[in-house]
PDB file of N, CA and C in Angstrom:
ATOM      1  N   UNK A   1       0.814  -1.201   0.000  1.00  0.00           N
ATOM      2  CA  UNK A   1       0.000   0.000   0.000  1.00  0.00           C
ATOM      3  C   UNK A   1       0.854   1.261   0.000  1.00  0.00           C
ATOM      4  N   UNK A   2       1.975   1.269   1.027  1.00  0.00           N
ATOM      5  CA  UNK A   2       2.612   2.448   0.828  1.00  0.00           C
ATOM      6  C   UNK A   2       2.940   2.775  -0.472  1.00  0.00           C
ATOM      7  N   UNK A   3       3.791   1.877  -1.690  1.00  0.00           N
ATOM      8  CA  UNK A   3       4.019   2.221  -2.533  1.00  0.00           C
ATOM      9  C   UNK A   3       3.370   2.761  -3.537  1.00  0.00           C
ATOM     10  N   UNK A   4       1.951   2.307  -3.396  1.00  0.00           N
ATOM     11  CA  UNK A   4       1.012   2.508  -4.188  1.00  0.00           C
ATOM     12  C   UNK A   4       0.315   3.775  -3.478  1.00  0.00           C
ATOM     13  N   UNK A   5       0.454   4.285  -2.306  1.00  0.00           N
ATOM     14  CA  UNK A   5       0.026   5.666  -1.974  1.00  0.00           C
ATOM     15  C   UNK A   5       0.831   6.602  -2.669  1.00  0.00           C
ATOM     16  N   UNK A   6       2.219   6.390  -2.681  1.00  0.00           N
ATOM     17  CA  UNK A   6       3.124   7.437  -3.361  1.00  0.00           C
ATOM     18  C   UNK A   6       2.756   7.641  -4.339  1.00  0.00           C
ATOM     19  N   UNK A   7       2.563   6.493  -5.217  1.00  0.00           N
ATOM     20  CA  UNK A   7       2.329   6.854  -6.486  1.00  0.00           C
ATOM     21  C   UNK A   7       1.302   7.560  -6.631  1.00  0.00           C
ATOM     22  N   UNK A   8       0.648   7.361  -6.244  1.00  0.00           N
ATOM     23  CA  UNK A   8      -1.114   8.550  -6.435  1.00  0.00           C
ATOM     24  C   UNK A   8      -1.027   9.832  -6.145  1.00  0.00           C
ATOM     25  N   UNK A   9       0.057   9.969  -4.943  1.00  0.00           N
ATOM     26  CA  UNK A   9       0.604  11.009  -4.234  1.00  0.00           C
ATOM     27  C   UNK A   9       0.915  11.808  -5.478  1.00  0.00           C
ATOM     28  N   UNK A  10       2.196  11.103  -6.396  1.00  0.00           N
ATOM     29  CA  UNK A  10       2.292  11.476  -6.991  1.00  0.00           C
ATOM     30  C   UNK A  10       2.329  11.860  -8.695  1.00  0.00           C
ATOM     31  N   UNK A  11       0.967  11.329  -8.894  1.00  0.00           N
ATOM     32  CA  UNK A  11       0.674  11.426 -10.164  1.00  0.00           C
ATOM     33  C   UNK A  11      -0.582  12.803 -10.195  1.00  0.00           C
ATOM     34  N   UNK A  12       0.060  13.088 -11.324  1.00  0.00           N
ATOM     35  CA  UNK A  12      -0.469  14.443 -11.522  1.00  0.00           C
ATOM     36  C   UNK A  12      -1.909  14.573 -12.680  1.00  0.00           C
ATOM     37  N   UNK A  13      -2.107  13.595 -12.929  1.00  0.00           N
ATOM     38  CA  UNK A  13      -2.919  13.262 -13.861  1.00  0.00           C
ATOM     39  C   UNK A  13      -4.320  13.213 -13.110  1.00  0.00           C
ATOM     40  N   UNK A  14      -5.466  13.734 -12.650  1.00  0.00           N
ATOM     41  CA  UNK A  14      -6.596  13.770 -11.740  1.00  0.00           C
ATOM     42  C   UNK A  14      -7.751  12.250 -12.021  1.00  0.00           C
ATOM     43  N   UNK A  15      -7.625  12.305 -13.605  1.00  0.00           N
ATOM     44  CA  UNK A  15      -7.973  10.830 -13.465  1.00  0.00           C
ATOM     45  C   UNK A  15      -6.989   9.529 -12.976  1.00  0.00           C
ATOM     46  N   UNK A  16      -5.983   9.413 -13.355  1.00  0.00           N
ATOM     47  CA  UNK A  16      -5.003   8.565 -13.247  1.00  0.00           C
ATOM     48  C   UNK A  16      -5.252   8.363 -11.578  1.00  0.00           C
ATOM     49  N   UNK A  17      -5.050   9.693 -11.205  1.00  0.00           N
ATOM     50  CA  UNK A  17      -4.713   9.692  -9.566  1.00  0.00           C
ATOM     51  C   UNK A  17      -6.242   9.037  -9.190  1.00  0.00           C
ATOM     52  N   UNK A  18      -7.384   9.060  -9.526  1.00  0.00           N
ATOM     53  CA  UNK A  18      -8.848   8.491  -9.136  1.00  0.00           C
ATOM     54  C   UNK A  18      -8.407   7.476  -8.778  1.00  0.00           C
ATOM     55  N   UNK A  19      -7.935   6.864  -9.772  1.00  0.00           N
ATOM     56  CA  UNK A  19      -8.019   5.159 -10.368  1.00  0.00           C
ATOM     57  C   UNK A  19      -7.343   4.706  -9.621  1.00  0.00           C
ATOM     58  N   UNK A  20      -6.190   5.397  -9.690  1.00  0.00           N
ATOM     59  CA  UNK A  20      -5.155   5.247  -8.085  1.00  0.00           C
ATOM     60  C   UNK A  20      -6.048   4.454  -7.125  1.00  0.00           C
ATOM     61  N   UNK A  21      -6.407   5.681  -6.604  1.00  0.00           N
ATOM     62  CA  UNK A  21      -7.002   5.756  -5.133  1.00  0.00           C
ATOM     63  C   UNK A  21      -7.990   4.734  -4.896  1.00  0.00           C
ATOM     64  N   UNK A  22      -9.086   5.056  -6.315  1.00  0.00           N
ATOM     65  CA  UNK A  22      -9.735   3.533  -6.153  1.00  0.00           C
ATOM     66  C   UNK A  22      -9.446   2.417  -6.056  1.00  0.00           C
ATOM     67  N   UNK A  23      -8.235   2.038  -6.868  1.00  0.00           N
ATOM     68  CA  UNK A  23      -7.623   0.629  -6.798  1.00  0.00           C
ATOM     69  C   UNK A  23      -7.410   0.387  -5.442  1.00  0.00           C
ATOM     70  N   UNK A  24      -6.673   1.073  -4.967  1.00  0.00           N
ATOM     71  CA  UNK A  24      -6.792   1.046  -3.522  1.00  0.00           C
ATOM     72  C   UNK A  24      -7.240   0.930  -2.322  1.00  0.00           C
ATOM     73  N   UNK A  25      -8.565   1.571  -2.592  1.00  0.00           N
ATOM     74  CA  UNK A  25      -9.481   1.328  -1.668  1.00  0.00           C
ATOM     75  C   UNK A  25     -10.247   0.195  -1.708  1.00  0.00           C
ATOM     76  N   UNK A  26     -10.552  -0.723  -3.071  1.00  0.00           N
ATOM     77  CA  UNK A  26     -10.666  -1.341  -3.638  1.00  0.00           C
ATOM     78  C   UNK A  26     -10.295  -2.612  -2.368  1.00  0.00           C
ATOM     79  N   UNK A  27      -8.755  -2.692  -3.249  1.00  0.00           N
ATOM     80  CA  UNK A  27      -8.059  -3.547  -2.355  1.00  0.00           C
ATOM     81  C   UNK A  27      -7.684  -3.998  -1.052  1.00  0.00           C
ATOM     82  N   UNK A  28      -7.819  -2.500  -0.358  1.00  0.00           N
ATOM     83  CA  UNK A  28      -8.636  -2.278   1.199  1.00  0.00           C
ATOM     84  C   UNK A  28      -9.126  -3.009   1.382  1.00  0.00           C
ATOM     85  N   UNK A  29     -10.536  -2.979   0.659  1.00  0.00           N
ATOM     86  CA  UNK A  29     -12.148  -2.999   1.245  1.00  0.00           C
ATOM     87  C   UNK A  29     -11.464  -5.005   0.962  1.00  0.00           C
ATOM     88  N   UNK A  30     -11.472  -5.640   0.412  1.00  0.00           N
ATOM     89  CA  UNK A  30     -11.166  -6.952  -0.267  1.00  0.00           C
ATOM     90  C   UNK A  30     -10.341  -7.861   0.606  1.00  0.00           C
ATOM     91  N   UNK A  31      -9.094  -6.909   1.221  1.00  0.00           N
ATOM     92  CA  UNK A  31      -8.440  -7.863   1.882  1.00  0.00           C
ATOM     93  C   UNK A  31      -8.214  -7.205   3.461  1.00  0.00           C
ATOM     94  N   UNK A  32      -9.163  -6.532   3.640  1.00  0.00           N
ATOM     95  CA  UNK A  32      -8.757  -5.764   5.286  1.00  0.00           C
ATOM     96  C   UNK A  32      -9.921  -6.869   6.291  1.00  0.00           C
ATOM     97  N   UNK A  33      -9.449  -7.089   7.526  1.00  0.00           N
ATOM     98  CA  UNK A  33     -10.201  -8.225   8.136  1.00  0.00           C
ATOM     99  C   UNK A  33     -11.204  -7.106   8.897  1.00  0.00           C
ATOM    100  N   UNK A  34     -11.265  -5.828   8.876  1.00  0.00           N
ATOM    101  CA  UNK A  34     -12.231  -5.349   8.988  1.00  0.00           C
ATOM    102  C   UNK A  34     -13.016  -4.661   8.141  1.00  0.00           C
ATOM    103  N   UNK A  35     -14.324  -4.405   8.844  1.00  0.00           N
ATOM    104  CA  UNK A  35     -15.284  -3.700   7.724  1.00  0.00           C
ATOM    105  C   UNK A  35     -15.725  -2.200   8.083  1.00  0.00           C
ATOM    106  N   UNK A  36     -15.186  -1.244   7.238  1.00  0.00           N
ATOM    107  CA  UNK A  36     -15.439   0.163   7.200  1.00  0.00           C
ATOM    108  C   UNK A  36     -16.791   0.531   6.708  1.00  0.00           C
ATOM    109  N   UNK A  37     -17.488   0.604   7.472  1.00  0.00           N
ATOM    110  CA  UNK A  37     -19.095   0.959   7.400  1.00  0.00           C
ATOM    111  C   UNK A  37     -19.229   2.826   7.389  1.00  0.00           C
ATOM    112  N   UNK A  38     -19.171   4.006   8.043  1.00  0.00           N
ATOM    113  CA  UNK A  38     -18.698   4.900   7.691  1.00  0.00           C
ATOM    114  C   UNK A  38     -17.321   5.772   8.325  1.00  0.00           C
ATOM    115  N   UNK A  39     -17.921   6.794   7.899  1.00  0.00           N
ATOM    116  CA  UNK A  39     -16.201   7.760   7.943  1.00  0.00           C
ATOM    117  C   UNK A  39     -16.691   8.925   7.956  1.00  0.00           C
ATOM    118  N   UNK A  40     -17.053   9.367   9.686  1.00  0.00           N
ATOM    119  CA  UNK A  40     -17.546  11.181   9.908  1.00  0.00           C
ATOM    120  C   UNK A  40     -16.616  12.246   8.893  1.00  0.00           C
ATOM    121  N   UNK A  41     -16.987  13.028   7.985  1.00  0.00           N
ATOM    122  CA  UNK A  41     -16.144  13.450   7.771  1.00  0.00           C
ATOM    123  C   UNK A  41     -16.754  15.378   7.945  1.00  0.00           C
ATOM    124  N   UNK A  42     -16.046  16.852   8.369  1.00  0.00           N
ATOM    125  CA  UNK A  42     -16.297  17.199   8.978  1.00  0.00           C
ATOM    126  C   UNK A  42     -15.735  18.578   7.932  1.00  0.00           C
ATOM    127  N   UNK A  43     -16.332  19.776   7.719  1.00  0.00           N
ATOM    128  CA  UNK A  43     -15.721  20.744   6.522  1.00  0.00           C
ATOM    129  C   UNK A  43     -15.714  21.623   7.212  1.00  0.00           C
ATOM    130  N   UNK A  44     -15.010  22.735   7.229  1.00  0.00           N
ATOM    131  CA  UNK A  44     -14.936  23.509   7.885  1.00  0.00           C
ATOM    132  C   UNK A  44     -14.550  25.323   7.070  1.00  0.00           C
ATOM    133  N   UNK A  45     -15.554  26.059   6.826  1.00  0.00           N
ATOM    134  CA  UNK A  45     -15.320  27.218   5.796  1.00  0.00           C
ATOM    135  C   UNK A  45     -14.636  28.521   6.764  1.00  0.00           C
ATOM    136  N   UNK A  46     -13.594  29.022   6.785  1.00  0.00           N
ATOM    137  CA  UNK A  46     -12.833  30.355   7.222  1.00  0.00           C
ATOM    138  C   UNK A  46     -12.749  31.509   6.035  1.00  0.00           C
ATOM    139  N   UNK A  47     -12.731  32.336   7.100  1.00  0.00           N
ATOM    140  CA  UNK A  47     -12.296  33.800   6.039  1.00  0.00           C
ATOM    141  C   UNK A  47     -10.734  33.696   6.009  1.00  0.00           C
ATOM    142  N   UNK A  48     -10.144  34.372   5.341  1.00  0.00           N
ATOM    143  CA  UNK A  48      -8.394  34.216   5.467  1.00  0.00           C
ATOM    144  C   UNK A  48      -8.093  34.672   6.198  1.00  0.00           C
ATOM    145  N   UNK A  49      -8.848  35.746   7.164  1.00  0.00           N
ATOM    146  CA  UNK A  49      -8.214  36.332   8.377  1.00  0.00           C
ATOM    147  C   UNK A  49      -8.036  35.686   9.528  1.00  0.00           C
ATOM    148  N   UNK A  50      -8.938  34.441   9.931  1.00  0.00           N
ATOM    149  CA  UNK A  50      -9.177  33.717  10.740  1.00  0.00           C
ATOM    150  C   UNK A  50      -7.987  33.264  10.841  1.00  0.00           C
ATOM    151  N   UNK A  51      -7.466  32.977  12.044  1.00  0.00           N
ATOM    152  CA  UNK A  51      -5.948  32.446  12.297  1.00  0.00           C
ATOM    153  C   UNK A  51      -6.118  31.507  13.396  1.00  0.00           C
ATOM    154  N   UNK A  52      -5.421  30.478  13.312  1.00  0.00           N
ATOM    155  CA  UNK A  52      -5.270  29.185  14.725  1.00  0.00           C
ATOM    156  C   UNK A  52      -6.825  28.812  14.789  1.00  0.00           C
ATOM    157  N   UNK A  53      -7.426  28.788  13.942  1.00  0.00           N
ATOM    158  CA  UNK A  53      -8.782  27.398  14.100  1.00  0.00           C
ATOM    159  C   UNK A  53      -7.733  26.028  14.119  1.00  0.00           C
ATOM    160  N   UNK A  54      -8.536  25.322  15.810  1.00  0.00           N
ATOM    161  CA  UNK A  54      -8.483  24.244  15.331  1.00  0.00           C
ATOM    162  C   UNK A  54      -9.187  23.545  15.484  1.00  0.00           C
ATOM    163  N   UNK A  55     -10.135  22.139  14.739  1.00  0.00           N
ATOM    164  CA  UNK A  55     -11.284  21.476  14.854  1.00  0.00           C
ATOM    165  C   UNK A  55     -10.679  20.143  15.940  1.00  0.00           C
ATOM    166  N   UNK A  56     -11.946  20.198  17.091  1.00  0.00           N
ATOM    167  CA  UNK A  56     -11.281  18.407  17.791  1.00  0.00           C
ATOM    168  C   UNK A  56     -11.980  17.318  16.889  1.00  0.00           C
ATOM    169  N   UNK A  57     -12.391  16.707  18.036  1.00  0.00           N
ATOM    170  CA  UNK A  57     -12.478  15.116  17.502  1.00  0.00           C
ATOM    171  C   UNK A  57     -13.968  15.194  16.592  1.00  0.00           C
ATOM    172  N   UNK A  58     -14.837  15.968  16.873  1.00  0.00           N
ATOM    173  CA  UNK A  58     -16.170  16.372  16.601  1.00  0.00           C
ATOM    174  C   UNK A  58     -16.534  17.721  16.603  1.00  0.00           C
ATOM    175  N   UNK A  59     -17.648  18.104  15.779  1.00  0.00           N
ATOM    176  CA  UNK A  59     -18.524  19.241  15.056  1.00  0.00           C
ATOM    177  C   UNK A  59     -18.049  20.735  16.199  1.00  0.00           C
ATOM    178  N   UNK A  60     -18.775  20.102  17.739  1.00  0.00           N
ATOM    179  CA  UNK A  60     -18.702  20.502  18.621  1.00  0.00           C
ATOM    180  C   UNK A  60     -17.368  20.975  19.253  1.00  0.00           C
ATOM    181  N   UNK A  61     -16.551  20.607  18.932  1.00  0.00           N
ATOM    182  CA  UNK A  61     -15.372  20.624  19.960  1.00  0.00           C
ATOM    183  C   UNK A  61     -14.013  21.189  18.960  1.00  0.00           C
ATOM    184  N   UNK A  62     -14.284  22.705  19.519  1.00  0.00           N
ATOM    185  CA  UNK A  62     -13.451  23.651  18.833  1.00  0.00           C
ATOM    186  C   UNK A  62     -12.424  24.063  20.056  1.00  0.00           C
ATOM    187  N   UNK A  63     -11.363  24.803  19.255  1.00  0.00           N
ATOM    188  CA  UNK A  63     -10.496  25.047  20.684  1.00  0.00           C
ATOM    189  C   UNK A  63     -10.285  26.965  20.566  1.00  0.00           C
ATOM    190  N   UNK A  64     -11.615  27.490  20.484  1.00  0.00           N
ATOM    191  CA  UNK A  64     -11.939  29.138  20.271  1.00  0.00           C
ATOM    192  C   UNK A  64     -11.028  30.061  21.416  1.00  0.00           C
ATOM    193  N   UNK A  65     -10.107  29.061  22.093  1.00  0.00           N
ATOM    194  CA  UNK A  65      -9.522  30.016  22.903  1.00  0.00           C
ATOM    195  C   UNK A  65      -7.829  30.258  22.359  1.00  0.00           C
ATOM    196  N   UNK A  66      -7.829  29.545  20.833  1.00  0.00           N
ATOM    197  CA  UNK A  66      -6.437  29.656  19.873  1.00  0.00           C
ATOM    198  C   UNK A  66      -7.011  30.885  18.568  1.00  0.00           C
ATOM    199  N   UNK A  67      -7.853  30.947  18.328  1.00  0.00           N
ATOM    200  CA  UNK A  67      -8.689  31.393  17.369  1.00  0.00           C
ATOM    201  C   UNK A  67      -8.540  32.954  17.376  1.00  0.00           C
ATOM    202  N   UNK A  68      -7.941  33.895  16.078  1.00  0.00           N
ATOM    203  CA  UNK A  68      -7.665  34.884  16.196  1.00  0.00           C
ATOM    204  C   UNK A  68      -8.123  35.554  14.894  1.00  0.00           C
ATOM    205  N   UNK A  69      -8.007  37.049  14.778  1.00  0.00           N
ATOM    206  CA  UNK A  69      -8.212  37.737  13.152  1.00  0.00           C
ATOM    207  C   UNK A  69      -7.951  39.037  12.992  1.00  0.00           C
TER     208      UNK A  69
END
């Protein structure tokens, strides 16, 4: 897997790099003895002035006492 992360890493081609990634995950999902059911995933929109956001483990759990502008 590592080797095959680099490469995706570094291919510059946006489809190429898909196919990458899919193969990959692919191969994950196929030979991992566990099963990945989901994956919180969490977006977060700033102005550029905003300085030291950082998000914790969840939605909720900001650390607004690093947070500057």
């Amino acid at each position: 897997m590592s080797k095959q992360t680099l490469a995706a890493v570094a291919e510059a081609d946006p489809a190429k790099r898909t196919a990458l990634y899919t193969a990959m995950q692919q191969e994950l999902q196929r030979s991992s003895p566990y099963v990945f059911i989901d994956q919180a995933k969490t977006e977060v929109v700033l102005r550029d002035n905003v300085k030291g956001y950082q998000q914790g483990l969840n939605a909720d759990m900001v650390y607004y006492d690093r947070v500057s502008k």
